[in-house]
Every structure is written in structure tokens, then in C-alpha cells.
PDB file of N, CA and C in Angstrom:
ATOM      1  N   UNK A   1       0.814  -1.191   0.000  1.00  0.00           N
ATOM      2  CA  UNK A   1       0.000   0.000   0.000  1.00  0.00           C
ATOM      3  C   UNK A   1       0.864   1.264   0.000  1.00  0.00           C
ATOM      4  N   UNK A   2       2.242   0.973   0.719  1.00  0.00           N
ATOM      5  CA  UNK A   2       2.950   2.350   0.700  1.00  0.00           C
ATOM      6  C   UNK A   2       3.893   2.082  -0.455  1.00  0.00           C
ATOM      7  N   UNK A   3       4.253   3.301  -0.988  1.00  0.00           N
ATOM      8  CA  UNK A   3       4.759   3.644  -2.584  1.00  0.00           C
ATOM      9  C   UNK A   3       5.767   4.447  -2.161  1.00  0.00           C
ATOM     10  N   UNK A   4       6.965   4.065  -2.513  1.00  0.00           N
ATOM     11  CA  UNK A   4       8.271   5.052  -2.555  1.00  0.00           C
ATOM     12  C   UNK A   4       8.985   4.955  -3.966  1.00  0.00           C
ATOM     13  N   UNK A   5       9.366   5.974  -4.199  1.00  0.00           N
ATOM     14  CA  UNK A   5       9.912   7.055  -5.453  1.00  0.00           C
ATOM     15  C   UNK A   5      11.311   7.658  -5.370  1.00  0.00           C
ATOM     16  N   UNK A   6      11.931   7.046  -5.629  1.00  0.00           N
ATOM     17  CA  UNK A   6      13.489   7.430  -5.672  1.00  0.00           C
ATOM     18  C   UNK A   6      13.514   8.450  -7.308  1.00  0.00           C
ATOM     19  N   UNK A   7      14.831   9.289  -6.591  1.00  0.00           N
ATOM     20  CA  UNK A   7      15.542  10.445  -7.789  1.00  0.00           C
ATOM     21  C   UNK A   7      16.959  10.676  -7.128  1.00  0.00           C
ATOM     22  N   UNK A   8      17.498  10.588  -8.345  1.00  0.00           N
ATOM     23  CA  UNK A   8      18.758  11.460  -8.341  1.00  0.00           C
ATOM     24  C   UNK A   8      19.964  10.697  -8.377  1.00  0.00           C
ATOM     25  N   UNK A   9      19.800   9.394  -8.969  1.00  0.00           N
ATOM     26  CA  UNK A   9      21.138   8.383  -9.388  1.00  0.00           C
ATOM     27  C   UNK A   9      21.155   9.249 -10.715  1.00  0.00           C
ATOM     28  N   UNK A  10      22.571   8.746 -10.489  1.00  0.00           N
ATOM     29  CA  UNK A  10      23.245   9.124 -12.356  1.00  0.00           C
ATOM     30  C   UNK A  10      25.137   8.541 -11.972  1.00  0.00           C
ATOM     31  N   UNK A  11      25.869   8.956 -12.099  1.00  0.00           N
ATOM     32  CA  UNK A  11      27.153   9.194 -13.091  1.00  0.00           C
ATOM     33  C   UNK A  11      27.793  10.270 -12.070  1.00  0.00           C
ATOM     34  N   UNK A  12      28.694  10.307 -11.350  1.00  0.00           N
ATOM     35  CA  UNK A  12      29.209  10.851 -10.909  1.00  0.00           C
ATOM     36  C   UNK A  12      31.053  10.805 -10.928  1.00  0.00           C
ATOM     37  N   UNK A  13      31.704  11.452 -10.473  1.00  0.00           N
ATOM     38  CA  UNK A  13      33.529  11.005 -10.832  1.00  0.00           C
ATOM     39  C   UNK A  13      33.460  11.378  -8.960  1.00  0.00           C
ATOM     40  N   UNK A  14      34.955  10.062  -8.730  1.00  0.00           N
ATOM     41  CA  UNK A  14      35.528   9.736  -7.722  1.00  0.00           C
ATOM     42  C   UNK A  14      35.625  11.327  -7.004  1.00  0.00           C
ATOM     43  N   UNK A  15      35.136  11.397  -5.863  1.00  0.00           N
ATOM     44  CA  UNK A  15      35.465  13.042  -4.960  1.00  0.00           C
ATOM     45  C   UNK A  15      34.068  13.185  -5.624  1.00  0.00           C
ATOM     46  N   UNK A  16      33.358  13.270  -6.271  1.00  0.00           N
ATOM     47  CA  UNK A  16      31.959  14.209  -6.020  1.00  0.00           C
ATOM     48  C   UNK A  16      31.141  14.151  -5.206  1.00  0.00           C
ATOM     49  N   UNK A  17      30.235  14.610  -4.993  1.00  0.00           N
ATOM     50  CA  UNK A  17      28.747  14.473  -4.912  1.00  0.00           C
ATOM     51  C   UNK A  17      27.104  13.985  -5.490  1.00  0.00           C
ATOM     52  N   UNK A  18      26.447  14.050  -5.044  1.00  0.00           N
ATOM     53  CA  UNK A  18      24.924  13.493  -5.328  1.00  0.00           C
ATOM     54  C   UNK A  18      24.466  13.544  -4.084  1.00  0.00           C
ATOM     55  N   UNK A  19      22.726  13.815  -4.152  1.00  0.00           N
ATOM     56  CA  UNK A  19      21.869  13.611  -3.514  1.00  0.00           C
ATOM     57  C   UNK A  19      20.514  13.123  -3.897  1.00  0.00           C
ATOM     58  N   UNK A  20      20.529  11.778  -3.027  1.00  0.00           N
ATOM     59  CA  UNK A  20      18.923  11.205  -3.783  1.00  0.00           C
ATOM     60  C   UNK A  20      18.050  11.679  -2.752  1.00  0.00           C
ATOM     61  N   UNK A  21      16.932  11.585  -3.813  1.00  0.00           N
ATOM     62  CA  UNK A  21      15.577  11.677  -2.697  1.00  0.00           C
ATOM     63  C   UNK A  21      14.488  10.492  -2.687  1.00  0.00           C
ATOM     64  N   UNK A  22      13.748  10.413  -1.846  1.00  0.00           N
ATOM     65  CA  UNK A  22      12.594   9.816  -1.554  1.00  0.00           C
ATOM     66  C   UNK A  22      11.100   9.582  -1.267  1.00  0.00           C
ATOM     67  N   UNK A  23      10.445   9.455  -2.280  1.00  0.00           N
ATOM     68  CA  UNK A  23       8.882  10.443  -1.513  1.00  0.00           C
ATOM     69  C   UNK A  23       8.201   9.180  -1.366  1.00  0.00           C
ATOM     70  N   UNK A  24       7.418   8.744  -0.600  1.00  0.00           N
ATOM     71  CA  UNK A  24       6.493   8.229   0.119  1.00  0.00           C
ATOM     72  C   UNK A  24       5.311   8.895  -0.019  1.00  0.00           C
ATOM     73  N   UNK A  25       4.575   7.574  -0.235  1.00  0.00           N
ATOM     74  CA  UNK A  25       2.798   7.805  -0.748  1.00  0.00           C
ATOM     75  C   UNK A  25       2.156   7.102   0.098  1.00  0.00           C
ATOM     76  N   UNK A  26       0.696   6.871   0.324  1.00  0.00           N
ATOM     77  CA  UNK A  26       0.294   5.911   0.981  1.00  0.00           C
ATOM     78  C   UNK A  26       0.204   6.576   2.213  1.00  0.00           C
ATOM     79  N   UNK A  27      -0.811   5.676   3.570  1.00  0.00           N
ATOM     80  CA  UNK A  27      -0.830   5.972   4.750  1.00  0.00           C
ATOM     81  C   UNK A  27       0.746   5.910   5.372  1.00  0.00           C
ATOM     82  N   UNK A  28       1.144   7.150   5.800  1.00  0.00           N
ATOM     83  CA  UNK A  28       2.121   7.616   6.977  1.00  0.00           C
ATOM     84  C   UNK A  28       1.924   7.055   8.070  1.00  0.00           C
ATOM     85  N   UNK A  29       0.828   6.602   8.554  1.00  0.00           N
ATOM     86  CA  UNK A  29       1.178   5.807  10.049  1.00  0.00           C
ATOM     87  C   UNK A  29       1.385   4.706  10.566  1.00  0.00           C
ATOM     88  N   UNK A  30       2.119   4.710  11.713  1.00  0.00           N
ATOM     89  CA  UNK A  30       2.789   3.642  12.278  1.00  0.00           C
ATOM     90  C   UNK A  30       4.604   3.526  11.478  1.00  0.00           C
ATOM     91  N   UNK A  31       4.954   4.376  10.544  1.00  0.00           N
ATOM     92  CA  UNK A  31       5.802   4.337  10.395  1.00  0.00           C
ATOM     93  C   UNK A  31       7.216   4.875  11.430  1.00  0.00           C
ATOM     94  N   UNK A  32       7.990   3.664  11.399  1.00  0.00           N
ATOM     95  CA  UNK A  32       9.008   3.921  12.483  1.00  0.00           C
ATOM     96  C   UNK A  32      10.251   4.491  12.070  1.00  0.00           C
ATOM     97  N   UNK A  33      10.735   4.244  10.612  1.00  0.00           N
ATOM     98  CA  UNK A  33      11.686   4.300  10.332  1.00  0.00           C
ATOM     99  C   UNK A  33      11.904   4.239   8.091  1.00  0.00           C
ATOM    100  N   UNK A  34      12.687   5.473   8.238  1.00  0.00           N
ATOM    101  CA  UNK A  34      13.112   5.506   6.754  1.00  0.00           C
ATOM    102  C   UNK A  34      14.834   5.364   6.330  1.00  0.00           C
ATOM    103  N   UNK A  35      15.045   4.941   4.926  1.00  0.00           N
ATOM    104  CA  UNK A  35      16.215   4.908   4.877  1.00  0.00           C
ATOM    105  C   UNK A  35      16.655   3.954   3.916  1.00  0.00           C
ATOM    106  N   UNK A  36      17.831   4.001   3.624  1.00  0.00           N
ATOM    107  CA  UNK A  36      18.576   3.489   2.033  1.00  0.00           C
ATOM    108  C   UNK A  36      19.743   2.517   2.341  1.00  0.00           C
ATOM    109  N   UNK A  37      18.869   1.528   1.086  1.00  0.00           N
ATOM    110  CA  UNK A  37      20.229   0.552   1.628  1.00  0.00           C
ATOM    111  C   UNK A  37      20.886   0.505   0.137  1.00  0.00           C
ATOM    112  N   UNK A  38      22.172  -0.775  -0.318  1.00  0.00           N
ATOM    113  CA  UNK A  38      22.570  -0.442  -1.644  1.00  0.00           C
ATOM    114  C   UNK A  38      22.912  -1.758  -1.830  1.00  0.00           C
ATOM    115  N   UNK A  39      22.910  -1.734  -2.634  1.00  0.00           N
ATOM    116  CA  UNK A  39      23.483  -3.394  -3.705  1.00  0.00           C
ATOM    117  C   UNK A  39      24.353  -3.013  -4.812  1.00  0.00           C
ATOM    118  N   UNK A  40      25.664  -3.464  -4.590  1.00  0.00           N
ATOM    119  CA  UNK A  40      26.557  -3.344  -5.539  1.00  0.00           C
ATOM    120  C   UNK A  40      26.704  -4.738  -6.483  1.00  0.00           C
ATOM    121  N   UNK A  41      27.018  -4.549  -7.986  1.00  0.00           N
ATOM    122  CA  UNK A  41      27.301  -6.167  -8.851  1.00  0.00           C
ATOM    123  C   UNK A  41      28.021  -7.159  -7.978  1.00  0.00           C
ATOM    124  N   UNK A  42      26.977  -8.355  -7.692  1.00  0.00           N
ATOM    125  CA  UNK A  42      27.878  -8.969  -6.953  1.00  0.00           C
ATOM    126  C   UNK A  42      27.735  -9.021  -5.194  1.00  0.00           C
ATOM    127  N   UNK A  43      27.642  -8.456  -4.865  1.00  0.00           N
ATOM    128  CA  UNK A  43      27.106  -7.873  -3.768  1.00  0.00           C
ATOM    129  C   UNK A  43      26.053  -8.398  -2.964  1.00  0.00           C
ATOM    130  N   UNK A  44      25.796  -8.435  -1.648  1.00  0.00           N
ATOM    131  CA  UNK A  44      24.308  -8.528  -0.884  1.00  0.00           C
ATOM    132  C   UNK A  44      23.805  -7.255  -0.452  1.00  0.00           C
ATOM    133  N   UNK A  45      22.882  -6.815  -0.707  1.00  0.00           N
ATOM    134  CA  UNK A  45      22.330  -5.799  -0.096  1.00  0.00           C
ATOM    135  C   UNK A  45      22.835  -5.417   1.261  1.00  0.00           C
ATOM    136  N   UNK A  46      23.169  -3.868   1.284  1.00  0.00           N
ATOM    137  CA  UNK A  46      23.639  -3.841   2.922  1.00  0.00           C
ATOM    138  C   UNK A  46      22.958  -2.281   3.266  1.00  0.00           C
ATOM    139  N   UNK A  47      22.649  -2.563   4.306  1.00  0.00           N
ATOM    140  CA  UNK A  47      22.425  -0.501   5.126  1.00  0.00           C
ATOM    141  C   UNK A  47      23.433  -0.029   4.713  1.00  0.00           C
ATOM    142  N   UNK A  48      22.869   1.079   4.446  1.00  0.00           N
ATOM    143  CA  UNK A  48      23.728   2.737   4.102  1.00  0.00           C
ATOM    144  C   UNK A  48      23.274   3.671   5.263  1.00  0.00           C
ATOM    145  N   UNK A  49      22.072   3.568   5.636  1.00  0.00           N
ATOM    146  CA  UNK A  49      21.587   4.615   6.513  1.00  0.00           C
ATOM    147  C   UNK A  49      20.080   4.695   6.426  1.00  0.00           C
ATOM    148  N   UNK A  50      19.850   4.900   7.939  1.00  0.00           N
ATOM    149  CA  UNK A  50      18.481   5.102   8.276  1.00  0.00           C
ATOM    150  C   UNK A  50      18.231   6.076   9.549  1.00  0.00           C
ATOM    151  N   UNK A  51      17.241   6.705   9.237  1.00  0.00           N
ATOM    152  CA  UNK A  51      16.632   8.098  10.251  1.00  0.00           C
ATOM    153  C   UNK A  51      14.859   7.076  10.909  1.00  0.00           C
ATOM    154  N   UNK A  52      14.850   7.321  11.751  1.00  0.00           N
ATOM    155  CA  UNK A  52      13.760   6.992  12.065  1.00  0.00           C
ATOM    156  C   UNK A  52      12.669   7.973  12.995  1.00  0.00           C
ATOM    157  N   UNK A  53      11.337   8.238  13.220  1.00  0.00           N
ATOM    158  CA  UNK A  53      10.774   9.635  12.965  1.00  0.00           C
ATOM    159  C   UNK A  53      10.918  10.005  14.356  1.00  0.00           C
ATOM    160  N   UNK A  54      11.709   9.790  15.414  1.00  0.00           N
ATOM    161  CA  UNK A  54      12.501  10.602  16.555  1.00  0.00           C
ATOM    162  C   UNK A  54      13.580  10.943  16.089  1.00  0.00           C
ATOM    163  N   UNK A  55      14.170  10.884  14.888  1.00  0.00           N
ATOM    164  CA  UNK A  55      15.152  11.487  14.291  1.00  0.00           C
ATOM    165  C   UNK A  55      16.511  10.757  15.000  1.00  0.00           C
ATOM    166  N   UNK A  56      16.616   9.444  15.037  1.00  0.00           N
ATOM    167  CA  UNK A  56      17.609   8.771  15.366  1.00  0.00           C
ATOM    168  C   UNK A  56      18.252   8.484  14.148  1.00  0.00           C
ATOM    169  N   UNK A  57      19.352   8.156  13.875  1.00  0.00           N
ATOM    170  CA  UNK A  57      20.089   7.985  12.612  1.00  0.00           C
ATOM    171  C   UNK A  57      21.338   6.573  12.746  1.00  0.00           C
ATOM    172  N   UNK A  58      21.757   5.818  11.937  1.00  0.00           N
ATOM    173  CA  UNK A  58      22.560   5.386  11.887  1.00  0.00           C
ATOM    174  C   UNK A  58      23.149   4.802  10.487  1.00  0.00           C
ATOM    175  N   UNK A  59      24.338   5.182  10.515  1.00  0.00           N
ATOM    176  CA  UNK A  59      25.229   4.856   8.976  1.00  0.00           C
ATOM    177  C   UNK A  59      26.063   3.257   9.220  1.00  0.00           C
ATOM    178  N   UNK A  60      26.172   2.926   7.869  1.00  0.00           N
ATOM    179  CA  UNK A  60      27.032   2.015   7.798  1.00  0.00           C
ATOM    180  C   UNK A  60      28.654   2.616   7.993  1.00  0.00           C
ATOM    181  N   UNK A  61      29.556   1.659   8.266  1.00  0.00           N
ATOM    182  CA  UNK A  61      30.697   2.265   8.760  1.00  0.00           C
ATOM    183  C   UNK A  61      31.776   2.705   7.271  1.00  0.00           C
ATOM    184  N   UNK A  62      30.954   2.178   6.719  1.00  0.00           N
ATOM    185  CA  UNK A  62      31.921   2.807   5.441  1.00  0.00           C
ATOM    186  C   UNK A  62      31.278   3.997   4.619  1.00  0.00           C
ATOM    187  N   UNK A  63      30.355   4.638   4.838  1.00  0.00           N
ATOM    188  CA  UNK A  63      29.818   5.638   4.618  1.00  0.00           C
ATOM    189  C   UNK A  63      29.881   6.732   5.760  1.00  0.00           C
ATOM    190  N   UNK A  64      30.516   6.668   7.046  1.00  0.00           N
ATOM    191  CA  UNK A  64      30.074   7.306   8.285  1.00  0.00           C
ATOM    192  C   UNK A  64      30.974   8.463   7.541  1.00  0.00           C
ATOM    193  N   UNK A  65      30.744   9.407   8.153  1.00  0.00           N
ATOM    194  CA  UNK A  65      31.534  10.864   7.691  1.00  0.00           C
ATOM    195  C   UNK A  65      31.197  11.561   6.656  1.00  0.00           C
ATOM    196  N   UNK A  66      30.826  10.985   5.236  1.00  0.00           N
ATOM    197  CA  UNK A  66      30.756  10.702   4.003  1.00  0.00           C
ATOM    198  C   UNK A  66      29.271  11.336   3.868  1.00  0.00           C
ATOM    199  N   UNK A  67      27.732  10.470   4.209  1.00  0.00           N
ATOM    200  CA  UNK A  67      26.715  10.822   3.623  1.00  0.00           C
ATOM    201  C   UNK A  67      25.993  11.035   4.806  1.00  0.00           C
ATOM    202  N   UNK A  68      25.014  11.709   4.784  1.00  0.00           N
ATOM    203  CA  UNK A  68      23.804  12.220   5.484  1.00  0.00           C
ATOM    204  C   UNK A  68      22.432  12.128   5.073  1.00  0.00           C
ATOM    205  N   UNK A  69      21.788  11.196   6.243  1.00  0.00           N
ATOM    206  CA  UNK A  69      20.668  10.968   5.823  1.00  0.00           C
ATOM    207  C   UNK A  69      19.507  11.957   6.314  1.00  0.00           C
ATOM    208  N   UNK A  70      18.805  12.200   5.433  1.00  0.00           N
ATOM    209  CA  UNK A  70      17.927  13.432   6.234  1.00  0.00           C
ATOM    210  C   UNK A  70      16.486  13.301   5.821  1.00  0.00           C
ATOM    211  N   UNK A  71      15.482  13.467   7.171  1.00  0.00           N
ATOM    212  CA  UNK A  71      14.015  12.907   6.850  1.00  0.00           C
ATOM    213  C   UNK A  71      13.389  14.318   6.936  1.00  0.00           C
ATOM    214  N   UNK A  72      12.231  14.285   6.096  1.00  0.00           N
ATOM    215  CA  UNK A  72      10.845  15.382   6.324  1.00  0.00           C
ATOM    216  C   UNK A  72       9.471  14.866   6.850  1.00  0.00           C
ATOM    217  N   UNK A  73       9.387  14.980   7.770  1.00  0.00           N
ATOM    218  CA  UNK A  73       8.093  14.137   8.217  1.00  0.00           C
ATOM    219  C   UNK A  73       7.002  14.839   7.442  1.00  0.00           C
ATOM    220  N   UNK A  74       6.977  15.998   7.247  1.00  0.00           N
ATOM    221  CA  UNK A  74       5.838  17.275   6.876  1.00  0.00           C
ATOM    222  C   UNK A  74       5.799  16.491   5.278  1.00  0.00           C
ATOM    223  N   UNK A  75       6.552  16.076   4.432  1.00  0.00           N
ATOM    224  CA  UNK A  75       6.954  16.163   2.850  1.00  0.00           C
ATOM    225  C   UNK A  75       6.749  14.582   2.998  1.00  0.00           C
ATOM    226  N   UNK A  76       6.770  13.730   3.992  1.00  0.00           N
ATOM    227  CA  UNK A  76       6.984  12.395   3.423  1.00  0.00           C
ATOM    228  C   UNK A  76       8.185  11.981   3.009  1.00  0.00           C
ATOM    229  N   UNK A  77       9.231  12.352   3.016  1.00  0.00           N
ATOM    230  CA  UNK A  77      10.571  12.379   1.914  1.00  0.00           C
ATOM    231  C   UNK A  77      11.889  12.137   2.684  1.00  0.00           C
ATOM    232  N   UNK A  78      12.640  11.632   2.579  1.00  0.00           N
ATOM    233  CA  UNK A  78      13.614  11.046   2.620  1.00  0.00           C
ATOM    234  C   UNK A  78      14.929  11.254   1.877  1.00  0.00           C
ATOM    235  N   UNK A  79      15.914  12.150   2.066  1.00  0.00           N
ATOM    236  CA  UNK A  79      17.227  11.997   1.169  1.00  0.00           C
ATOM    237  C   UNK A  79      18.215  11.674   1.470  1.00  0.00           C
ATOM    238  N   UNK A  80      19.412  11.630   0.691  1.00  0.00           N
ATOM    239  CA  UNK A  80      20.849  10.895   1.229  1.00  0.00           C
ATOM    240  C   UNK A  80      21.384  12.026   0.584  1.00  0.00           C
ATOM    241  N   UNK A  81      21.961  12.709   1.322  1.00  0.00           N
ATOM    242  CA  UNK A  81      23.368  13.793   0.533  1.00  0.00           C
ATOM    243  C   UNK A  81      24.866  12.289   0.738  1.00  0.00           C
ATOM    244  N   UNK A  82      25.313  12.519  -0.433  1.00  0.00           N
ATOM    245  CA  UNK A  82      26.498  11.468  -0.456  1.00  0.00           C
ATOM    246  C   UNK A  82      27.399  12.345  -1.010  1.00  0.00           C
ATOM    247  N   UNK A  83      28.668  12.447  -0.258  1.00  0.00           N
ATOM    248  CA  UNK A  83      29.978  13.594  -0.939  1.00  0.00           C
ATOM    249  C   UNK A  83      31.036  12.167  -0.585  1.00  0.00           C
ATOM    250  N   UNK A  84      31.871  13.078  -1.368  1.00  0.00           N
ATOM    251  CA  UNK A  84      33.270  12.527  -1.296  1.00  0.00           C
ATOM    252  C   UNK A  84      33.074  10.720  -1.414  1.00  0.00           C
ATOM    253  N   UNK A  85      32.171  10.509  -3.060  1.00  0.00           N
ATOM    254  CA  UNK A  85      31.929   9.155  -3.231  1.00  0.00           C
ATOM    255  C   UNK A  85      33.109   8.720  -4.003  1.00  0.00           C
ATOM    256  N   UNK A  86      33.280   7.418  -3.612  1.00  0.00           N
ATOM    257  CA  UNK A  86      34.127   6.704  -4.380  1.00  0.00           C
ATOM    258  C   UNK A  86      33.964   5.499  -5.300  1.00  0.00           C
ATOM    259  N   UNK A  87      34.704   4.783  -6.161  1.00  0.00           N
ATOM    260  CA  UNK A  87      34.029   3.846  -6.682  1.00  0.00           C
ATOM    261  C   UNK A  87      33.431   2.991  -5.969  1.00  0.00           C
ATOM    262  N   UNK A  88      33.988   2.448  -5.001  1.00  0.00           N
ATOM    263  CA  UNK A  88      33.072   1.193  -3.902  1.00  0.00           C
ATOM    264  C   UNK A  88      31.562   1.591  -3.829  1.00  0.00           C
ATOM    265  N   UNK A  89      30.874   3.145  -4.189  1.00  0.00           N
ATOM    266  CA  UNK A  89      29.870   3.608  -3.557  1.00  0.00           C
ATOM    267  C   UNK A  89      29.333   3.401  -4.917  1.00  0.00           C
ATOM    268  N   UNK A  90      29.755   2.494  -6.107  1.00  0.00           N
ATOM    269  CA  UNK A  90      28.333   2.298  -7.430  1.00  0.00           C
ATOM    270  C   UNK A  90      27.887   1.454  -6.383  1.00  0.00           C
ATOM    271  N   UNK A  91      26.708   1.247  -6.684  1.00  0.00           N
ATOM    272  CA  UNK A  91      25.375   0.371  -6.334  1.00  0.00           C
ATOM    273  C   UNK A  91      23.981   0.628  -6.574  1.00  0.00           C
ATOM    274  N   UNK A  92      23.229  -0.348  -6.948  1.00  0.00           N
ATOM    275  CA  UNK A  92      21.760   0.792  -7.019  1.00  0.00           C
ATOM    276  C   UNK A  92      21.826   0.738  -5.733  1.00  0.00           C
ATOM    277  N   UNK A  93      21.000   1.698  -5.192  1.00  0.00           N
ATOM    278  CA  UNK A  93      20.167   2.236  -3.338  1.00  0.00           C
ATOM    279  C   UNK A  93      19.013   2.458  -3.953  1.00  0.00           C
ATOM    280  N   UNK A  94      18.398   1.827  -3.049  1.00  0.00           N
ATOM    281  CA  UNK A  94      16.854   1.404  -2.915  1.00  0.00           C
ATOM    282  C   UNK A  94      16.212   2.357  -1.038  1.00  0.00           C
ATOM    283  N   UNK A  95      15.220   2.702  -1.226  1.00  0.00           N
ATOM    284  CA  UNK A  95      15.086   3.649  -0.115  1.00  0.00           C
ATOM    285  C   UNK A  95      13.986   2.391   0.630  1.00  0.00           C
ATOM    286  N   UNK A  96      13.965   2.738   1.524  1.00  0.00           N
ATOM    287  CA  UNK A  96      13.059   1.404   2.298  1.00  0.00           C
ATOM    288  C   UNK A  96      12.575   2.342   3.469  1.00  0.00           C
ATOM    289  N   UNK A  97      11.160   1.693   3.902  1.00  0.00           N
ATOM    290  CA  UNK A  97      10.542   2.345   5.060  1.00  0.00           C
ATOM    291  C   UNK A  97       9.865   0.952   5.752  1.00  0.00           C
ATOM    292  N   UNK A  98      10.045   1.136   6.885  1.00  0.00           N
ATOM    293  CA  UNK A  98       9.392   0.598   7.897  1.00  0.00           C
ATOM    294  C   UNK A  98       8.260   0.769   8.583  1.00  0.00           C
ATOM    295  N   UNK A  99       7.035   0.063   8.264  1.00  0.00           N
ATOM    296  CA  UNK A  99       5.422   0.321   8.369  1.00  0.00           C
ATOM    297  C   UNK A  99       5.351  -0.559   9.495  1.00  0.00           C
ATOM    298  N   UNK A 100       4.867  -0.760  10.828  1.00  0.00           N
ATOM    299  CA  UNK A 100       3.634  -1.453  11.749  1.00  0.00           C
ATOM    300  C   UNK A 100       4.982  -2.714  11.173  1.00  0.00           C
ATOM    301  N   UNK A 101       6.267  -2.716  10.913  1.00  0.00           N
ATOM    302  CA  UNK A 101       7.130  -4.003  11.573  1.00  0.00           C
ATOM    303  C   UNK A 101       7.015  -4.068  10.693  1.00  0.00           C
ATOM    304  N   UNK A 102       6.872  -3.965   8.871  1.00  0.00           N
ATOM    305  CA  UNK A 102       6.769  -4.591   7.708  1.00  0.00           C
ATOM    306  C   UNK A 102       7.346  -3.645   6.725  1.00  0.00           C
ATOM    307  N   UNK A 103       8.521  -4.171   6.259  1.00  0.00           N
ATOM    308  CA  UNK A 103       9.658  -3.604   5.479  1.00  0.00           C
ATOM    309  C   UNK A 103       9.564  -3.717   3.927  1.00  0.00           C
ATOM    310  N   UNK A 104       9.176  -1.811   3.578  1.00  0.00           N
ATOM    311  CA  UNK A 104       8.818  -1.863   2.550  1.00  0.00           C
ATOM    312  C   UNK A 104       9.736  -1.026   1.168  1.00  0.00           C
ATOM    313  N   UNK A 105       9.791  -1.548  -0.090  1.00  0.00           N
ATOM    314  CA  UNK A 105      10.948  -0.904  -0.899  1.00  0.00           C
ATOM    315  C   UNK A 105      10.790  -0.240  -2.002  1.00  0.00           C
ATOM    316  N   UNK A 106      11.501   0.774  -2.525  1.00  0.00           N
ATOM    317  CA  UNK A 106      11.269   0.921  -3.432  1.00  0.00           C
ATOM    318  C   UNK A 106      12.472   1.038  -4.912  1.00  0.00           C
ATOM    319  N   UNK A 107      11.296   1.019  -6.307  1.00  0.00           N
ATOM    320  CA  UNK A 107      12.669   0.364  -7.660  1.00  0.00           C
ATOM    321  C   UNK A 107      13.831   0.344  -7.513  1.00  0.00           C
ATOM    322  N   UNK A 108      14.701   1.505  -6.797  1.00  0.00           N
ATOM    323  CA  UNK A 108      16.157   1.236  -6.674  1.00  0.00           C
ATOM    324  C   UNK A 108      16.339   2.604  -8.088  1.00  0.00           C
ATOM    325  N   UNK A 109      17.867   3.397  -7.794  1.00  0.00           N
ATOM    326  CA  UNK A 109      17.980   3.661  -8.535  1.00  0.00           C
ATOM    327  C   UNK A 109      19.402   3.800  -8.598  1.00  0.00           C
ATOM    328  N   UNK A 110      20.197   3.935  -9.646  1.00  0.00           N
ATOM    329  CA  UNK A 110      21.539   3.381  -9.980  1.00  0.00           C
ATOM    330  C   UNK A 110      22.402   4.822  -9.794  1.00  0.00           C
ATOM    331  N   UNK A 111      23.717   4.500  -8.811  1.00  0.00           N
ATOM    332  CA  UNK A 111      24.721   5.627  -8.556  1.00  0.00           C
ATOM    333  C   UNK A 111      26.063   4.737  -9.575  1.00  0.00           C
ATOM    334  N   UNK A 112      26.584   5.593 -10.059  1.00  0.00           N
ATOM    335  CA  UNK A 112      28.050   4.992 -11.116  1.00  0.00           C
ATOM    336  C   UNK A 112      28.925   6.017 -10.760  1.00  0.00           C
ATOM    337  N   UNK A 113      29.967   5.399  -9.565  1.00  0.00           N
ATOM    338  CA  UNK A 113      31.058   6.622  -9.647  1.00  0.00           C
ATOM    339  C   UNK A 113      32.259   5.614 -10.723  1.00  0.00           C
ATOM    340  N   UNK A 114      32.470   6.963 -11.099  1.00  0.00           N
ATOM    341  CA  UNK A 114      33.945   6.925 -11.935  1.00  0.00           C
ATOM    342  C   UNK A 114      35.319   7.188 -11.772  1.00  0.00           C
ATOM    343  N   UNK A 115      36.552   7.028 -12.186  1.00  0.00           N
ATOM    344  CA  UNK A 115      37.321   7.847 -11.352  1.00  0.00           C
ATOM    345  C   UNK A 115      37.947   8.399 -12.406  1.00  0.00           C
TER     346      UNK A 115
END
């Protein structure tokens, strides 16, 4: 029932930046928690980061310093500012929210750093 909408993968070079976003549709309540995980070729899906709506946060340790996850409760929305990416950081990220204990995702959209 809940619908999330990722923007803002593309093509980036080693040292840049990007920021995705996230909008969320659907009933808002009971939601505990928003946030992006990533899958690189090859790869298992792993956390990148999640805010949850007391505004608790936690990063994976290879992103800590690096990206910021930031929620709008008012907007529904969800983004990741990601600087100083490197190649390890291609992966699609998929934004995920947490409804009443039931973990929900959305298409994924593709980051390509270059160097």
C-alpha cells in the first residue's frame, strides 16, 4: 500500500557528490523508520543509513563521515546527501521504510562513480 519514489542516481567522478531523494505515498502511520540501503554487482544488499521519525540515525561504517541521511516528516521524503563518493559507492540504493514491523521498498535507482 505504501509507494516510494526514488531520484537522483546518475554518473558521478571519484570526490563528487549526489543527492537522492525519496517520496512516500500511501498511509504515513505507524511508520518507524526511513532509509537506504545499496546493492553493488555482486554484492548482498547492505544498510547505508536510516533516520527513524525521533530522528535517530545510523550509517554504515563505510559511509560514516561521508553521507547524510535526512528525513521530512511534513513532505513524506527522505534523502541521502552522499559527498566525497568513491568507486566502492556504485550500487543501485533502494530507499526502504518501515510500516507497523513490515519492510517496505522501493525500484532502486543506480549511482556509477567513476574515477
Amino acid at each position: 500500500q505504501v509507494q516510494l519514489v526514488e531520484s537522483g542516481g546518475g554518473l558521478v567522478q571519484a570526490g563528487g557528490s549526489l543527492r537522492l531523494s525519496c517520496a512516500a505515498s500511501g498511509s504515513m502511520l505507524r511508520v518507524s523508520a526511513m532509509g537506504w540501503y545499496r546493492q553493488a554487482p555482486g554484492k548482498q544488499r547492505e544498510l547505508v543509513a536510516i533516520v527513524t521519525s525521533g530522528g535517530y540515525t545510523n550509517y554504515a561504517d563505510s559511509v560514516k563521515g561521508r553521507f547524510t541521511i535526512s528525513r521530512d516528516n511534513a513532505k513524506n521524503t527522505v534523502d541521502l546527501q552522499m559527498n566525497s563518493l568513491e568507486h566502492e559507492d556504485t550500487a543501485v540504493y533502494y530507499c526502504s521504510l518501515v510500516k507497523s514491523g513490515v519492510n517496505y521498498w522501493g525500484s532502486g535507482t543506480l549511482v556509477t562513480v567513476s574515477s
